[in-house]
PDB file of N, CA and C in Angstrom:
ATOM      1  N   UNK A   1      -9.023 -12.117 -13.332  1.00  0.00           N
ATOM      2  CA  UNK A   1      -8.381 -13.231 -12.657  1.00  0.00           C
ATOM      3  C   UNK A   1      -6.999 -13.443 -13.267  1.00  0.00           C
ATOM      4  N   UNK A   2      -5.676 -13.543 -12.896  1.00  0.00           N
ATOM      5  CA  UNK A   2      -4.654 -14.088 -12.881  1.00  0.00           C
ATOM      6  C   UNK A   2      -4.377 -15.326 -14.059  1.00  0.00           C
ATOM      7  N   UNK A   3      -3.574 -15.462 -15.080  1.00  0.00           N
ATOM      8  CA  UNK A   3      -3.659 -16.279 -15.436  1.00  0.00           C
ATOM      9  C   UNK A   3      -2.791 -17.391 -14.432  1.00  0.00           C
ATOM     10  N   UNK A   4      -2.971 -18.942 -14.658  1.00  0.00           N
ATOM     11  CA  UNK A   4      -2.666 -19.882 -13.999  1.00  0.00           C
ATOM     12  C   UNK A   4      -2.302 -21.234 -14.570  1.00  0.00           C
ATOM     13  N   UNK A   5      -0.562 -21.325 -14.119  1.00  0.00           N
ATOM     14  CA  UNK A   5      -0.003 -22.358 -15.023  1.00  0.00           C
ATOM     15  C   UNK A   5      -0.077 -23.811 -14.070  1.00  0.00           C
ATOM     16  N   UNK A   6      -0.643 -24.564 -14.510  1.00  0.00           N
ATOM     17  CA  UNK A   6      -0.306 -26.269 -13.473  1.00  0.00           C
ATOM     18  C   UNK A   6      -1.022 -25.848 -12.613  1.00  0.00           C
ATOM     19  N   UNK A   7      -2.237 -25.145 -12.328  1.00  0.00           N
ATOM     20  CA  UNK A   7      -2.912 -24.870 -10.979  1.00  0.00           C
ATOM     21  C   UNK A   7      -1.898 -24.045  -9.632  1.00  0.00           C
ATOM     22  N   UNK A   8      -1.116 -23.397 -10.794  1.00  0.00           N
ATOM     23  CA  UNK A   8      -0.975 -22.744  -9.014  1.00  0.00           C
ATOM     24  C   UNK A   8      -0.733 -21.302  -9.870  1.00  0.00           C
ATOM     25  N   UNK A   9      -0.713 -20.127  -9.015  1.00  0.00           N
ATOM     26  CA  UNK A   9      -0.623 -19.205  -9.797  1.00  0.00           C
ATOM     27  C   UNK A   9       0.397 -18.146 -10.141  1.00  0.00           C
ATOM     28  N   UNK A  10       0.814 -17.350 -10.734  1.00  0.00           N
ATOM     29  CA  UNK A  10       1.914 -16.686 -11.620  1.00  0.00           C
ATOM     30  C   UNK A  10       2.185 -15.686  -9.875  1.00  0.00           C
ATOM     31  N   UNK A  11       3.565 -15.125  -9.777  1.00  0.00           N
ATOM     32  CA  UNK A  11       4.365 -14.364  -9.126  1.00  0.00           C
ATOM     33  C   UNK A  11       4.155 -13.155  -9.750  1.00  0.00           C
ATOM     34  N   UNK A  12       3.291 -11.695  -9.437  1.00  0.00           N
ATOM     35  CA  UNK A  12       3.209 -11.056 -10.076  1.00  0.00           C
ATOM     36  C   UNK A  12       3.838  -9.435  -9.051  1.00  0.00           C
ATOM     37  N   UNK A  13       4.592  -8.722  -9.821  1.00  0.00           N
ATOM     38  CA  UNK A  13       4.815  -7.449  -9.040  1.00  0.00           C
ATOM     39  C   UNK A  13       4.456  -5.802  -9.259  1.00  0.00           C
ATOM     40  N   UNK A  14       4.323  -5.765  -7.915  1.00  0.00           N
ATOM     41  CA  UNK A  14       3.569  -4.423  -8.066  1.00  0.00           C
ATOM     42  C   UNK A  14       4.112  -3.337  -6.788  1.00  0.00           C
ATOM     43  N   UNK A  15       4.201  -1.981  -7.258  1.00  0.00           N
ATOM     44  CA  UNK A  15       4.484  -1.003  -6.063  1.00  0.00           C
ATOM     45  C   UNK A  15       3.336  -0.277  -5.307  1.00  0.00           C
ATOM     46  N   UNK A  16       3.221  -0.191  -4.165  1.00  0.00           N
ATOM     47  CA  UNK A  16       2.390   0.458  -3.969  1.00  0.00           C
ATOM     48  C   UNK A  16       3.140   2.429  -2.959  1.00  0.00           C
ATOM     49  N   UNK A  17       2.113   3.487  -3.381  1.00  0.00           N
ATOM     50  CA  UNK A  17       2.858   4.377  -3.386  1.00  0.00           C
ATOM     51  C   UNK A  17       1.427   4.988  -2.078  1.00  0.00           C
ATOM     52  N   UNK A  18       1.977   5.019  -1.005  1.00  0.00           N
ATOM     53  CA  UNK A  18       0.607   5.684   0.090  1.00  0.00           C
ATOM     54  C   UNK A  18       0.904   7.227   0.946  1.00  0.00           C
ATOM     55  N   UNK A  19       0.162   7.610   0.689  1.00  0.00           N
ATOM     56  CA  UNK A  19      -0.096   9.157   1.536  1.00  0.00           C
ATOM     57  C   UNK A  19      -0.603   8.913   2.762  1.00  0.00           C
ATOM     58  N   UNK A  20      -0.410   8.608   3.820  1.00  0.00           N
ATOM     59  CA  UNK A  20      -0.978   9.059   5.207  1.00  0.00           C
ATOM     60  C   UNK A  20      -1.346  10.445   5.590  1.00  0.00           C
ATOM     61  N   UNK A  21      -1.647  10.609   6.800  1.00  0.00           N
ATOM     62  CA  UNK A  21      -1.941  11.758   7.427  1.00  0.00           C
ATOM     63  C   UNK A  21      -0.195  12.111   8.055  1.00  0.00           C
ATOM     64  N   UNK A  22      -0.258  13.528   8.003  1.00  0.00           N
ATOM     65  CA  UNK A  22       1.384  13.892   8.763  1.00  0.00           C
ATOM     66  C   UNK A  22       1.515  13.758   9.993  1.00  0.00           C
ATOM     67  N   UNK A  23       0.804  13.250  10.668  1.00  0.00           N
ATOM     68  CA  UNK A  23       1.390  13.446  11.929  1.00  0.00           C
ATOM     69  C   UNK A  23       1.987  11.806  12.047  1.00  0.00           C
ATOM     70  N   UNK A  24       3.274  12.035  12.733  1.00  0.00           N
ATOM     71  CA  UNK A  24       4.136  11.154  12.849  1.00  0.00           C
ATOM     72  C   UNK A  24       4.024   9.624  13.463  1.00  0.00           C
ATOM     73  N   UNK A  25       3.100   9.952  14.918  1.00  0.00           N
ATOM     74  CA  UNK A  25       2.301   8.727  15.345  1.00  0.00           C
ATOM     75  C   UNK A  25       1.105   8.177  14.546  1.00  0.00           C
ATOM     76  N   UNK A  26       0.712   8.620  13.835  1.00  0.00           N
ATOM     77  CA  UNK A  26      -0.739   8.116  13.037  1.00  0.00           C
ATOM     78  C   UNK A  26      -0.056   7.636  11.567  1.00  0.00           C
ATOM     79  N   UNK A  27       1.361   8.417  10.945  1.00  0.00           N
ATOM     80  CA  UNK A  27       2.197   7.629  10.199  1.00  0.00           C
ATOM     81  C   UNK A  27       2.338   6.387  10.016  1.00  0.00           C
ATOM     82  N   UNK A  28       3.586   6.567  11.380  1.00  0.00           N
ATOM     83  CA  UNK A  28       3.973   5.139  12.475  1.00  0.00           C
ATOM     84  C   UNK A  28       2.626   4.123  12.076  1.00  0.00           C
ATOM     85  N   UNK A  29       1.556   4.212  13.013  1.00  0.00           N
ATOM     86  CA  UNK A  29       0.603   3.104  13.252  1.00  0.00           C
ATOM     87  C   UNK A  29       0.122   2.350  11.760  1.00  0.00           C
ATOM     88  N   UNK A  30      -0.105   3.762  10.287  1.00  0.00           N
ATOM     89  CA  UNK A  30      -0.192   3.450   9.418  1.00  0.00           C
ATOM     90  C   UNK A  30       0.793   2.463   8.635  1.00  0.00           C
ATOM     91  N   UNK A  31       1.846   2.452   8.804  1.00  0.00           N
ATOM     92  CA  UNK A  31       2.997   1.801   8.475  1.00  0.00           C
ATOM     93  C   UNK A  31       2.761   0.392   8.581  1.00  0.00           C
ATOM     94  N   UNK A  32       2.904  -0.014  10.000  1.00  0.00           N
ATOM     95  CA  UNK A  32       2.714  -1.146  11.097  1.00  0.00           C
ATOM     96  C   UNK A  32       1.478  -1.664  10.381  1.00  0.00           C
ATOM     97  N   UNK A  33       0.161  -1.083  10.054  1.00  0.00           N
ATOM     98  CA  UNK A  33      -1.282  -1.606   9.303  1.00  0.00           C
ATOM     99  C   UNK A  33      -0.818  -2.239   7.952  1.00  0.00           C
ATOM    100  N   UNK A  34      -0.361  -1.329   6.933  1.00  0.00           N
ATOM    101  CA  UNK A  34      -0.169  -1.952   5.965  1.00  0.00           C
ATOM    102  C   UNK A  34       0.999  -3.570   6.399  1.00  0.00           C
ATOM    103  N   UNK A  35       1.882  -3.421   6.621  1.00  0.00           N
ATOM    104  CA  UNK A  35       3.001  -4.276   6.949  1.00  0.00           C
ATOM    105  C   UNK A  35       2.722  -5.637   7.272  1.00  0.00           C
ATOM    106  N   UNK A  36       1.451  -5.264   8.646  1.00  0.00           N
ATOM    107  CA  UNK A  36       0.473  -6.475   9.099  1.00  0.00           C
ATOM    108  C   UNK A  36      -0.278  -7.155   8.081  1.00  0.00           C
ATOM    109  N   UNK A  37      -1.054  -6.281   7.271  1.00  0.00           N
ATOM    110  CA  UNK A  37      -1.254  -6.621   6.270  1.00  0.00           C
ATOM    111  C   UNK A  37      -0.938  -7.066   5.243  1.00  0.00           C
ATOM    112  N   UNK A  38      -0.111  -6.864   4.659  1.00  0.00           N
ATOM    113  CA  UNK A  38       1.013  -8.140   3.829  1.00  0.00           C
ATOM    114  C   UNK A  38       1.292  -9.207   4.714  1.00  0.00           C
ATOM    115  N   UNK A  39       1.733  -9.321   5.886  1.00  0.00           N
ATOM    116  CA  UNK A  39       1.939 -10.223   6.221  1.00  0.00           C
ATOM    117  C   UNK A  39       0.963 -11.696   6.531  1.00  0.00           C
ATOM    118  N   UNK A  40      -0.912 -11.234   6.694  1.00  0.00           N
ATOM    119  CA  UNK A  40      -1.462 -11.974   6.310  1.00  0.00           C
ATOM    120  C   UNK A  40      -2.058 -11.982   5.231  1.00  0.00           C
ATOM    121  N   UNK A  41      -1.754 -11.579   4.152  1.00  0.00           N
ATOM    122  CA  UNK A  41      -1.764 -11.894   2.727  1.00  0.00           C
ATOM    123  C   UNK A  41      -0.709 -12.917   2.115  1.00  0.00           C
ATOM    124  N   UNK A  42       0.250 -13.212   2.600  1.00  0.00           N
ATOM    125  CA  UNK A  42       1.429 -13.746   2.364  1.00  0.00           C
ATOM    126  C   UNK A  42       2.633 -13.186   1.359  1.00  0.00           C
ATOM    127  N   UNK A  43       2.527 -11.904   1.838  1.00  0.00           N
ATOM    128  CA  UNK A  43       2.780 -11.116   0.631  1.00  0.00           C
ATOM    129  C   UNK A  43       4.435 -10.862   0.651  1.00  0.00           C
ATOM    130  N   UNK A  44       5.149 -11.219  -0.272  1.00  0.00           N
ATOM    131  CA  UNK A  44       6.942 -10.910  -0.550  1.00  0.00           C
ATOM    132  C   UNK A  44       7.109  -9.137  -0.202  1.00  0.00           C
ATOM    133  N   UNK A  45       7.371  -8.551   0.558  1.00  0.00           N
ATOM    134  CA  UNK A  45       8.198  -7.335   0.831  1.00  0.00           C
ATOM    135  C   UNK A  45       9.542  -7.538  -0.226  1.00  0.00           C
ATOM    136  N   UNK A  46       9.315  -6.615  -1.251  1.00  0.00           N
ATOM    137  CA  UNK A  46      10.718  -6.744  -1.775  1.00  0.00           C
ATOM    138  C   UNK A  46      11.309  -5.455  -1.495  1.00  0.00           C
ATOM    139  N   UNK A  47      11.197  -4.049  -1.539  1.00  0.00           N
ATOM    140  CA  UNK A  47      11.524  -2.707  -1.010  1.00  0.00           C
ATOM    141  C   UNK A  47      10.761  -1.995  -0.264  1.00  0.00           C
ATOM    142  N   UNK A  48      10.644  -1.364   0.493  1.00  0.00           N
ATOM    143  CA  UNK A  48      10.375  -0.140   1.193  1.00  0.00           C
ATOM    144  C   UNK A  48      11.044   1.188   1.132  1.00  0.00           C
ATOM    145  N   UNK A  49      10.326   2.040   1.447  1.00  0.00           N
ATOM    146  CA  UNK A  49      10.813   3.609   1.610  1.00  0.00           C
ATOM    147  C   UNK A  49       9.281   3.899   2.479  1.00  0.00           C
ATOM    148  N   UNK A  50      10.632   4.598   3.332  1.00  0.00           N
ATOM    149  CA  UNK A  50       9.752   5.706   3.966  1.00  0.00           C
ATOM    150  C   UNK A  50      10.124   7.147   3.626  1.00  0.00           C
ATOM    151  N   UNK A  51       9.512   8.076   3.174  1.00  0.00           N
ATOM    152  CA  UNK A  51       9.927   9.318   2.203  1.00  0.00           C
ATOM    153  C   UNK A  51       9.635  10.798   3.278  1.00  0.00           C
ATOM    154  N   UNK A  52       8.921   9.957   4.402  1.00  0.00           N
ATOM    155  CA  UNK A  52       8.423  11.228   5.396  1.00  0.00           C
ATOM    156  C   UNK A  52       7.362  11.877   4.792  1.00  0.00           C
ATOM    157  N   UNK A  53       7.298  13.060   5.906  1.00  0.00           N
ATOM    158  CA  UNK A  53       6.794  14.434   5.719  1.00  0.00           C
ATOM    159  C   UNK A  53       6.590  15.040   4.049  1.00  0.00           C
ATOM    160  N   UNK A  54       5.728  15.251   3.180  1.00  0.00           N
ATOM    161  CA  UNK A  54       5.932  16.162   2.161  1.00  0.00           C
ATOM    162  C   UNK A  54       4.942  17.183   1.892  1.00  0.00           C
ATOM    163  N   UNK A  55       5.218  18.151   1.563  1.00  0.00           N
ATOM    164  CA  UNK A  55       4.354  18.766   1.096  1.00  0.00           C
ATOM    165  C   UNK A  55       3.327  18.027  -0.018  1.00  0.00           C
ATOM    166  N   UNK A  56       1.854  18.073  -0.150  1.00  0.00           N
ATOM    167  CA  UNK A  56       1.313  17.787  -1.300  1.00  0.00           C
ATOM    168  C   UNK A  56       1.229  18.568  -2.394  1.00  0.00           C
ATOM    169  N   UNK A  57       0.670  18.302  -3.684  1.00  0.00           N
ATOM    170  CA  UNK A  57       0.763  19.183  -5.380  1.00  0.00           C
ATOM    171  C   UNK A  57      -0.535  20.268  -4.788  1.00  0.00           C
ATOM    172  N   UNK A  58      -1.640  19.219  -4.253  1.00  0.00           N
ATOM    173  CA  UNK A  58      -2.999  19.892  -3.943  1.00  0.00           C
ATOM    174  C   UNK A  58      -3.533  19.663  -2.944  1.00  0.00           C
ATOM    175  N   UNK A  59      -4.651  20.109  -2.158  1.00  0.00           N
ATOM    176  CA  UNK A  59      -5.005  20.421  -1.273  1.00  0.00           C
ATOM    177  C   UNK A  59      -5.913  18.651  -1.071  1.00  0.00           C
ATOM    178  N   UNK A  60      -5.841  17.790  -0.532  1.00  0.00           N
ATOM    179  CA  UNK A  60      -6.768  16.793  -0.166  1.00  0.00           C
ATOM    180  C   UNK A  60      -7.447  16.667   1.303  1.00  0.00           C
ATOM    181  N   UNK A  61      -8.635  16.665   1.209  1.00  0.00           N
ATOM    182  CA  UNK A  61      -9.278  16.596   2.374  1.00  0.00           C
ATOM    183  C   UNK A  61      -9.047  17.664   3.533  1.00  0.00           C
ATOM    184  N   UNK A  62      -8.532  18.798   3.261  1.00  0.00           N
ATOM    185  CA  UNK A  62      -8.057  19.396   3.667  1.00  0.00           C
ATOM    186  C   UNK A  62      -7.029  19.297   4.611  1.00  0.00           C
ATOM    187  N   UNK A  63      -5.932  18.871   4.328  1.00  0.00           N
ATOM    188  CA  UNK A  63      -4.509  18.342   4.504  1.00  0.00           C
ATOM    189  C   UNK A  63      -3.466  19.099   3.102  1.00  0.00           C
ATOM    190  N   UNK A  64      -2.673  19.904   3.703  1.00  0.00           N
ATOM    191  CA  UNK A  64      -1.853  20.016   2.524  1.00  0.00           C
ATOM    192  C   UNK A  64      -0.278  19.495   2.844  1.00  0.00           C
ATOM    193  N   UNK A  65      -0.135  18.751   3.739  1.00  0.00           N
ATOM    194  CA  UNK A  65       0.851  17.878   3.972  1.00  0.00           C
ATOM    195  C   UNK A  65       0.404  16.353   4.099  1.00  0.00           C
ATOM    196  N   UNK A  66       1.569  15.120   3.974  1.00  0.00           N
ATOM    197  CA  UNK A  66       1.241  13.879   3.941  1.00  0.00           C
ATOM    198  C   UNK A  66       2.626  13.266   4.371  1.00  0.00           C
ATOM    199  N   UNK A  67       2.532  12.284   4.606  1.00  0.00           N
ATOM    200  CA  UNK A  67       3.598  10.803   5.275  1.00  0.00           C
ATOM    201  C   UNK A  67       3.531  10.359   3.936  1.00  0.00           C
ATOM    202  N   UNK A  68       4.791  10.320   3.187  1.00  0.00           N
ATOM    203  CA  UNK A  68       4.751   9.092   1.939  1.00  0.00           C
ATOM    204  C   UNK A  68       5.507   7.933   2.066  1.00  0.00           C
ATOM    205  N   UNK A  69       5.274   6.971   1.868  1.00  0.00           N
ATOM    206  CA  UNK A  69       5.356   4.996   2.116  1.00  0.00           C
ATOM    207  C   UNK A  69       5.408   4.250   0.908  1.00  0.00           C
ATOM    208  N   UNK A  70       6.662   3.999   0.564  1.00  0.00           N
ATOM    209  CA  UNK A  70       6.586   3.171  -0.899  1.00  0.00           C
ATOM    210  C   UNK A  70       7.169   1.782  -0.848  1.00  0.00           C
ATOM    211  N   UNK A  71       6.285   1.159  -1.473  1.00  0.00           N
ATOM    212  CA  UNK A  71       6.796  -0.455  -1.435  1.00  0.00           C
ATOM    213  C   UNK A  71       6.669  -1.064  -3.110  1.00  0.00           C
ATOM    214  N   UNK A  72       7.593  -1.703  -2.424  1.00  0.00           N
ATOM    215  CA  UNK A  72       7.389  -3.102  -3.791  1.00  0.00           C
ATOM    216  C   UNK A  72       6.675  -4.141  -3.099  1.00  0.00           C
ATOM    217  N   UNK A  73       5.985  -5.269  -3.720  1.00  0.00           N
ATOM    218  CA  UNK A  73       5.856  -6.395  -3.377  1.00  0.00           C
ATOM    219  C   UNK A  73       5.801  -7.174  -4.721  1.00  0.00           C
ATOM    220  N   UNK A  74       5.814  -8.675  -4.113  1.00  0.00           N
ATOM    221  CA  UNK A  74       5.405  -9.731  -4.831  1.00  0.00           C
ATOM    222  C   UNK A  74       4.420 -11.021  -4.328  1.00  0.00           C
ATOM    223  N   UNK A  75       2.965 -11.350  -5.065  1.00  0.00           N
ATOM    224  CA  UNK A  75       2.039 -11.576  -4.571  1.00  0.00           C
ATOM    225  C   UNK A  75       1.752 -12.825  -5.671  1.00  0.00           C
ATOM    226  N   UNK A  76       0.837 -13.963  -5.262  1.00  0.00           N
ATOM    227  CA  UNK A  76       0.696 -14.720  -6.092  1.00  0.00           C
ATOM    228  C   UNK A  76      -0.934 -14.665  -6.581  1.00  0.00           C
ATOM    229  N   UNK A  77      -1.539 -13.943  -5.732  1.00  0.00           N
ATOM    230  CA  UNK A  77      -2.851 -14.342  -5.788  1.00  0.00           C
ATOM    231  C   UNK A  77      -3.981 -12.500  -6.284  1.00  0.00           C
ATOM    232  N   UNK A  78      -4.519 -12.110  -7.062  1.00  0.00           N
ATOM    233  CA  UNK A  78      -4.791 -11.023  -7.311  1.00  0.00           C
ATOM    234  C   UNK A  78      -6.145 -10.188  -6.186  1.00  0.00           C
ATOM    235  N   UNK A  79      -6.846 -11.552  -6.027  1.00  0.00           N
ATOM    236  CA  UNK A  79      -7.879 -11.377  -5.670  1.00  0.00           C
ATOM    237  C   UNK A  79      -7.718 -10.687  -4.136  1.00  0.00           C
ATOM    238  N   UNK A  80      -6.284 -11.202  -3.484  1.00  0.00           N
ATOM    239  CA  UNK A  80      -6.317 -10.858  -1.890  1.00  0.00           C
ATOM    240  C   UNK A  80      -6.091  -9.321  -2.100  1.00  0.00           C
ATOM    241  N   UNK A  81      -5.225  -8.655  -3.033  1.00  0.00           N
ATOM    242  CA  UNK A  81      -4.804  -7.790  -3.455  1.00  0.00           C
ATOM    243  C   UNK A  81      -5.854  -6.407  -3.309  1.00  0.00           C
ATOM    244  N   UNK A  82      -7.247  -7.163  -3.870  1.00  0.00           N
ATOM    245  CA  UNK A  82      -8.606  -6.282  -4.101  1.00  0.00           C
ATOM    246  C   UNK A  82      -9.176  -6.245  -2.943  1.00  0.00           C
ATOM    247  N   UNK A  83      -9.112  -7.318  -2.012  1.00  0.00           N
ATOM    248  CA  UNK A  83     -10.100  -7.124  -0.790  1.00  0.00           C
ATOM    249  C   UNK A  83      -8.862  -6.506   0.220  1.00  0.00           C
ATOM    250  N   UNK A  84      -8.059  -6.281   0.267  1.00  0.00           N
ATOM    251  CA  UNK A  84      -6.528  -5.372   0.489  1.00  0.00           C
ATOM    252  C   UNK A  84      -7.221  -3.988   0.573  1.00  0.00           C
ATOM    253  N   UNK A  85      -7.548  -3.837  -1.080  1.00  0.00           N
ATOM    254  CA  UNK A  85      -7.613  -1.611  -1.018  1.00  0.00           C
ATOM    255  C   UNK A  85      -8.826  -1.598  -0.604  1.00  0.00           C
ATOM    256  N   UNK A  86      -9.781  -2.437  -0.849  1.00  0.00           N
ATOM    257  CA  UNK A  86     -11.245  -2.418  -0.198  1.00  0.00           C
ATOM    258  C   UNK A  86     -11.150  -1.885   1.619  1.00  0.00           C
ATOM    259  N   UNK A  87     -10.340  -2.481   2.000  1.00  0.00           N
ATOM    260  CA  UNK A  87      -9.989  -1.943   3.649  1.00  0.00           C
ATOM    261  C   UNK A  87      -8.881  -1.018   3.660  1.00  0.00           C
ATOM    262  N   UNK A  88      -8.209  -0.726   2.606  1.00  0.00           N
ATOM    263  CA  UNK A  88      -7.322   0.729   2.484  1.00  0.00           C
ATOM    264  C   UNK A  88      -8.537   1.912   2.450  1.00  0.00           C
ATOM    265  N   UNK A  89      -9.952   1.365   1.093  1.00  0.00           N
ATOM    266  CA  UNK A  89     -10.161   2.712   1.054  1.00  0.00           C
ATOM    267  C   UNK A  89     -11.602   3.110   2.915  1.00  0.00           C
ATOM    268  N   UNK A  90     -11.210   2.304   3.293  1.00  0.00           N
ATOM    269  CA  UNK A  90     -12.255   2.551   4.575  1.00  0.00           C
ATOM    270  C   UNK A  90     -11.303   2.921   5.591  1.00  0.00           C
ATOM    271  N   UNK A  91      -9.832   3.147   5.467  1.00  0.00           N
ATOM    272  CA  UNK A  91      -8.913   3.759   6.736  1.00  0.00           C
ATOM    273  C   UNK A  91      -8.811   4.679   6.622  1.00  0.00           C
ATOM    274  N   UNK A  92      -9.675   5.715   7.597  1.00  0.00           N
ATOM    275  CA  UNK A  92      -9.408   7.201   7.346  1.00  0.00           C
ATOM    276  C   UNK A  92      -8.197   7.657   7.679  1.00  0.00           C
ATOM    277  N   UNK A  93      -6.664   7.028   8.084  1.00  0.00           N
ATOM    278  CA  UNK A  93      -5.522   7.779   8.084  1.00  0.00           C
ATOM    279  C   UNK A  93      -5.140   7.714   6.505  1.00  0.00           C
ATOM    280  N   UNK A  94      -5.119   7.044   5.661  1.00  0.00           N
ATOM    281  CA  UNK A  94      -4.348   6.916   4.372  1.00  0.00           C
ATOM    282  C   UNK A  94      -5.358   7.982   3.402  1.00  0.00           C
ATOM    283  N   UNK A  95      -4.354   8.790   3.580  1.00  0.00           N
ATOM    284  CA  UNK A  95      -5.033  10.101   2.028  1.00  0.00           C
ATOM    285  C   UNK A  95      -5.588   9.474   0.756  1.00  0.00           C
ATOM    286  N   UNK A  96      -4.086   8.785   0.219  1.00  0.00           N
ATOM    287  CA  UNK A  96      -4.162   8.330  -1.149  1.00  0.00           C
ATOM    288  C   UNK A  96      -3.726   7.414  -0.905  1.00  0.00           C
ATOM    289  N   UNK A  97      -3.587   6.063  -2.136  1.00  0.00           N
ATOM    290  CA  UNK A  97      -3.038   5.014  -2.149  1.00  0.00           C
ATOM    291  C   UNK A  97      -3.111   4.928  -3.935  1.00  0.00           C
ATOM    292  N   UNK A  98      -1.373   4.422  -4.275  1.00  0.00           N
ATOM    293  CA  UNK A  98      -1.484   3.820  -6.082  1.00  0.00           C
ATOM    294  C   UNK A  98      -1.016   2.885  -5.906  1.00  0.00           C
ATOM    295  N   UNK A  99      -1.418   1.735  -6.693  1.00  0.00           N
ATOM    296  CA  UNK A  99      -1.184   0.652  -7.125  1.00  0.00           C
ATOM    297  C   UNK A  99      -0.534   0.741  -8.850  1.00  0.00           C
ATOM    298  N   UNK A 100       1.130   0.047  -8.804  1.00  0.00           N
ATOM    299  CA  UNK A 100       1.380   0.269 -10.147  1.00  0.00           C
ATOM    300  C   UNK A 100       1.862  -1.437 -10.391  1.00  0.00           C
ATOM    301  N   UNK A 101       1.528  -1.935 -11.511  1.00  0.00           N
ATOM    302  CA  UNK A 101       2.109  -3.454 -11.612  1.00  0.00           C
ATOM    303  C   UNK A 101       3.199  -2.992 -12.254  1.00  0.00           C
ATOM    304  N   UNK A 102       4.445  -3.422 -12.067  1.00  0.00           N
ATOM    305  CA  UNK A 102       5.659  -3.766 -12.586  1.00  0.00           C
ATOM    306  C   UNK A 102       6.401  -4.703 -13.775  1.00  0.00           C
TER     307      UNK A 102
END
């Protein structure tokens, strides 16, 4: 849990770094999912990148290409954060997904 000053809670930041599937429309839609998703989280967009097309290091799921998607955000609450990758890891377009705190 978050520590918490005066009852409300700390501004904390984190990047997140996602692999989609390559094909460009299933990218796209992936994009638009996460995005929606911050947006009912209440979540600060502080950067984006879209990095495209890359080759991967290794072979996943048998895909050796991926869509890479990098963000910053800033979030107040940790917990929305967890029930967040909980429905990342059940979208079969997103390969991978990292979470790094800042």
């Amino acid at each position: 849990m978050d520590r918490q000053t005066e009852g409300r809670y700390i501004l904390r930041r984190y990047e997140y770094v996602y692999i989609f599937e390559p094909q460009e429309d299933i990218a796209k839609k992936s994009v638009d999912f996460v995005k929606k998703q911050y947006n009912s989280m209440g979540v600060t967009l502080l950067k984006e990148d879209e990095m495209g097309k890359r080759r991967l290091a290794y072979e996943i799921n048998k895909q050796t290409d991926g869509f890479y998607y990098v963000t910053e955000i800033e979030i107040d609450d940790f917990s929305k954060l967890q029930e967040y990758e909980s429905e990342l890891k059940l979208n079969s377009d997103i390969i991978r997904f990292m979470k790094v705190r800042l």
